[in-house]
C-alpha atoms as a PDB file:
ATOM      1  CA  UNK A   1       0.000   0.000   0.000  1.00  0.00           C
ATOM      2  CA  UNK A   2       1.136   3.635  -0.851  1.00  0.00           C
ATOM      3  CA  UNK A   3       0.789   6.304   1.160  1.00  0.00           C
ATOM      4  CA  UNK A   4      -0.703   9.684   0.433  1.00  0.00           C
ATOM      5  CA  UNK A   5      -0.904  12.799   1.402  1.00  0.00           C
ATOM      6  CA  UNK A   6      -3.772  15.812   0.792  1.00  0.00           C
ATOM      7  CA  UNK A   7      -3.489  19.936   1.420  1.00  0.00           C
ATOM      8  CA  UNK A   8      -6.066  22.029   1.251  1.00  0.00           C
ATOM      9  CA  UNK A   9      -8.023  25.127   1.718  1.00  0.00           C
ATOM     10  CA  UNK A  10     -11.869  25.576   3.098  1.00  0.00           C
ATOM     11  CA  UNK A  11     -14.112  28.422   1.722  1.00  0.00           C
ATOM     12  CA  UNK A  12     -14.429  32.017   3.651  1.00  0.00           C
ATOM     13  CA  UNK A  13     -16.911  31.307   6.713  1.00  0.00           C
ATOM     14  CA  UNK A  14     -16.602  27.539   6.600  1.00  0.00           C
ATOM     15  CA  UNK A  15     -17.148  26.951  10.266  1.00  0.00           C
ATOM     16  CA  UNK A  16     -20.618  28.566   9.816  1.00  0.00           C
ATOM     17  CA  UNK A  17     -20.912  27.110   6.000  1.00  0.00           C
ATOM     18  CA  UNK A  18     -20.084  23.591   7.300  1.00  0.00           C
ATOM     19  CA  UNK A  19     -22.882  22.965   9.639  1.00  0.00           C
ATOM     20  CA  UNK A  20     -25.394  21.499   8.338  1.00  0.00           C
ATOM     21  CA  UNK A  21     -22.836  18.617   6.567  1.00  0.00           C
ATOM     22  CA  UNK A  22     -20.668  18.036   9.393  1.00  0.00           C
ATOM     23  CA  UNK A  23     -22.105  15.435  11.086  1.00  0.00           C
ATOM     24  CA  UNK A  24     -22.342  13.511   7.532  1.00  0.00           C
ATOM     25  CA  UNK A  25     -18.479  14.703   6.778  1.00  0.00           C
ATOM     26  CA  UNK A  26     -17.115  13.207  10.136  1.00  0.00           C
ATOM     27  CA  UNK A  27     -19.754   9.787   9.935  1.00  0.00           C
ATOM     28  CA  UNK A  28     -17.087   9.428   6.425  1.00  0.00           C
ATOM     29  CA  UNK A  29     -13.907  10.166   7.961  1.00  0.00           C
ATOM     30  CA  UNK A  30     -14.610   7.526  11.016  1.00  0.00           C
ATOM     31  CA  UNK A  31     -15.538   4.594   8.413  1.00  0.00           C
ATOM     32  CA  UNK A  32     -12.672   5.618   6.121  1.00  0.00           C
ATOM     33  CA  UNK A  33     -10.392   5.547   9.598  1.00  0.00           C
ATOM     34  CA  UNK A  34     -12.071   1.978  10.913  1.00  0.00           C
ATOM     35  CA  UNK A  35     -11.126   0.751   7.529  1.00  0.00           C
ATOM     36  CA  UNK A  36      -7.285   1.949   7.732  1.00  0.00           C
ATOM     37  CA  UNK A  37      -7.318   3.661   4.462  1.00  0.00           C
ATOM     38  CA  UNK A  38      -7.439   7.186   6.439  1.00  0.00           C
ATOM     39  CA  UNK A  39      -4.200   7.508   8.954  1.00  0.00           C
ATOM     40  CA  UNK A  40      -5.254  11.461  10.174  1.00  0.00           C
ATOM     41  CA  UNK A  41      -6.813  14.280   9.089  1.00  0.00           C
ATOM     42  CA  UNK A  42      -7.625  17.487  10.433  1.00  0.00           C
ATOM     43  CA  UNK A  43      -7.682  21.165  10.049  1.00  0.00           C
ATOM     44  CA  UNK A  44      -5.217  23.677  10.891  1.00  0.00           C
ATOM     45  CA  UNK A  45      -5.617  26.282  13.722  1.00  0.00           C
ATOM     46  CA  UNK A  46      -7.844  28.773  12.194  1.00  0.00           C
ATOM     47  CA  UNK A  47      -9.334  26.068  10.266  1.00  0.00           C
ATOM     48  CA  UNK A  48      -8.157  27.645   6.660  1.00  0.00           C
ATOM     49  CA  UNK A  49      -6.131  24.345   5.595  1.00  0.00           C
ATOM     50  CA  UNK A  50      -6.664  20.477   5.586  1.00  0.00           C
ATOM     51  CA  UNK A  51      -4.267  18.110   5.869  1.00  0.00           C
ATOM     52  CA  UNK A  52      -4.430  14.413   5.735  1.00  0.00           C
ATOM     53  CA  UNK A  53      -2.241  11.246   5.487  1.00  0.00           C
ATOM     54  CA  UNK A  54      -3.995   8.450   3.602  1.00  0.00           C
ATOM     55  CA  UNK A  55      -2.620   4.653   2.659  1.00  0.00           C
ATOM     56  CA  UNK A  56      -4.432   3.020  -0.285  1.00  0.00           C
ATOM     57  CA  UNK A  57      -3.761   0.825  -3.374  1.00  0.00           C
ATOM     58  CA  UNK A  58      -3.885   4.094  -5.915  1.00  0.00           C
ATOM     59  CA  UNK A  59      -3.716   7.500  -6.307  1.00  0.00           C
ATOM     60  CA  UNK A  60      -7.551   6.856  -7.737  1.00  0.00           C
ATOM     61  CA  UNK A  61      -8.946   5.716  -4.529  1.00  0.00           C
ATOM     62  CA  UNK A  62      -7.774   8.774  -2.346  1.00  0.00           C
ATOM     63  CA  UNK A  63      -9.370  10.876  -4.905  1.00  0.00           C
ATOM     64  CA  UNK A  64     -12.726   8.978  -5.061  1.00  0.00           C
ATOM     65  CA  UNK A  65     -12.758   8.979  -1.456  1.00  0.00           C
ATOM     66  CA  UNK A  66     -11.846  13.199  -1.030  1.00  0.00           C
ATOM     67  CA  UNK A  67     -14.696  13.828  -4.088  1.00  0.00           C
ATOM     68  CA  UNK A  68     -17.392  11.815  -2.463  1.00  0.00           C
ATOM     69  CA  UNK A  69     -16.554  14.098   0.710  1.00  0.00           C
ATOM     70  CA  UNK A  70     -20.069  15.547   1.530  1.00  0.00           C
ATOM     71  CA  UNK A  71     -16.988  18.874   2.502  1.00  0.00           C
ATOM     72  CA  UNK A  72     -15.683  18.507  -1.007  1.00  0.00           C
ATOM     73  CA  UNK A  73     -19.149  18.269  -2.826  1.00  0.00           C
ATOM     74  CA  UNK A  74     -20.790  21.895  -0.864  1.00  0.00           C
ATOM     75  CA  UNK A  75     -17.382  23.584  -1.477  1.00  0.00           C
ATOM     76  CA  UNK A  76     -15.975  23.661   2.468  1.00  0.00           C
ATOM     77  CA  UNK A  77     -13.228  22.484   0.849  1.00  0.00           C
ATOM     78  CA  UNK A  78     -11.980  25.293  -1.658  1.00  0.00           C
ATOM     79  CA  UNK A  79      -9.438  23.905  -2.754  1.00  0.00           C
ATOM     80  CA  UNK A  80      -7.558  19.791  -2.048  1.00  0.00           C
ATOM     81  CA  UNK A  81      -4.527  18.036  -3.782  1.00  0.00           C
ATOM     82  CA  UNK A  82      -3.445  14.619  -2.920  1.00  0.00           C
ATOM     83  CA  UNK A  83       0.200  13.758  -3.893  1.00  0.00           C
ATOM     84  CA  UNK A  84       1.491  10.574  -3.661  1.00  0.00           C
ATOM     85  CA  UNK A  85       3.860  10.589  -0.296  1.00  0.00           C
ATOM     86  CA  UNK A  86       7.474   8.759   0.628  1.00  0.00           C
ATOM     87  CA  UNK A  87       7.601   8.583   4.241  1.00  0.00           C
ATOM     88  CA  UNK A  88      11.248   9.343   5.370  1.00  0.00           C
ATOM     89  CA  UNK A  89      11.140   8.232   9.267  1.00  0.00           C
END
């Protein structure tokens, strides 16, 4: 398995934009964590970026997984790249 790693940004006013979808956003996150394809994710102070380490079979399957984001989908998420990712240490 590969590991991979997304940045991103969320929209202006996200913490009051994401509301209604969070509960939906963080029901994903825990399955895609219980099924060890998610390793950590969360936002930075401020909450203007995303990070996340993900390990999966393909590039293809982080992607699926970030699109099908209910965050992704209502534009919280601005803006997300996932780069493949060589862990040094």
């Amino acid at each position: 398995m590969a590991k991979f790693v997304l940045w991103g940004t969320y929209c202006e006013d996200a913490l009051t934009r994401r509301t209604p979808f969070r509960q939906e956003h963080l029901d994903g996150l825990h399955r895609q964590h219980k099924e060890g394809v998610l390793l950590t994710i969360g936002p930075t102070e401020g909450s203007t970026h995303v990070f996340a380490l993900y390990e999966a079979d393909a590039l293809a399957q982080v992607k699926a997984l970030v699109e099908g984001d209910v965050y992704f989908r209502e534009g919280i998420w601005s803006e997300v790249q996932v780069y493949p990712w060589i862990q040094a240490i």
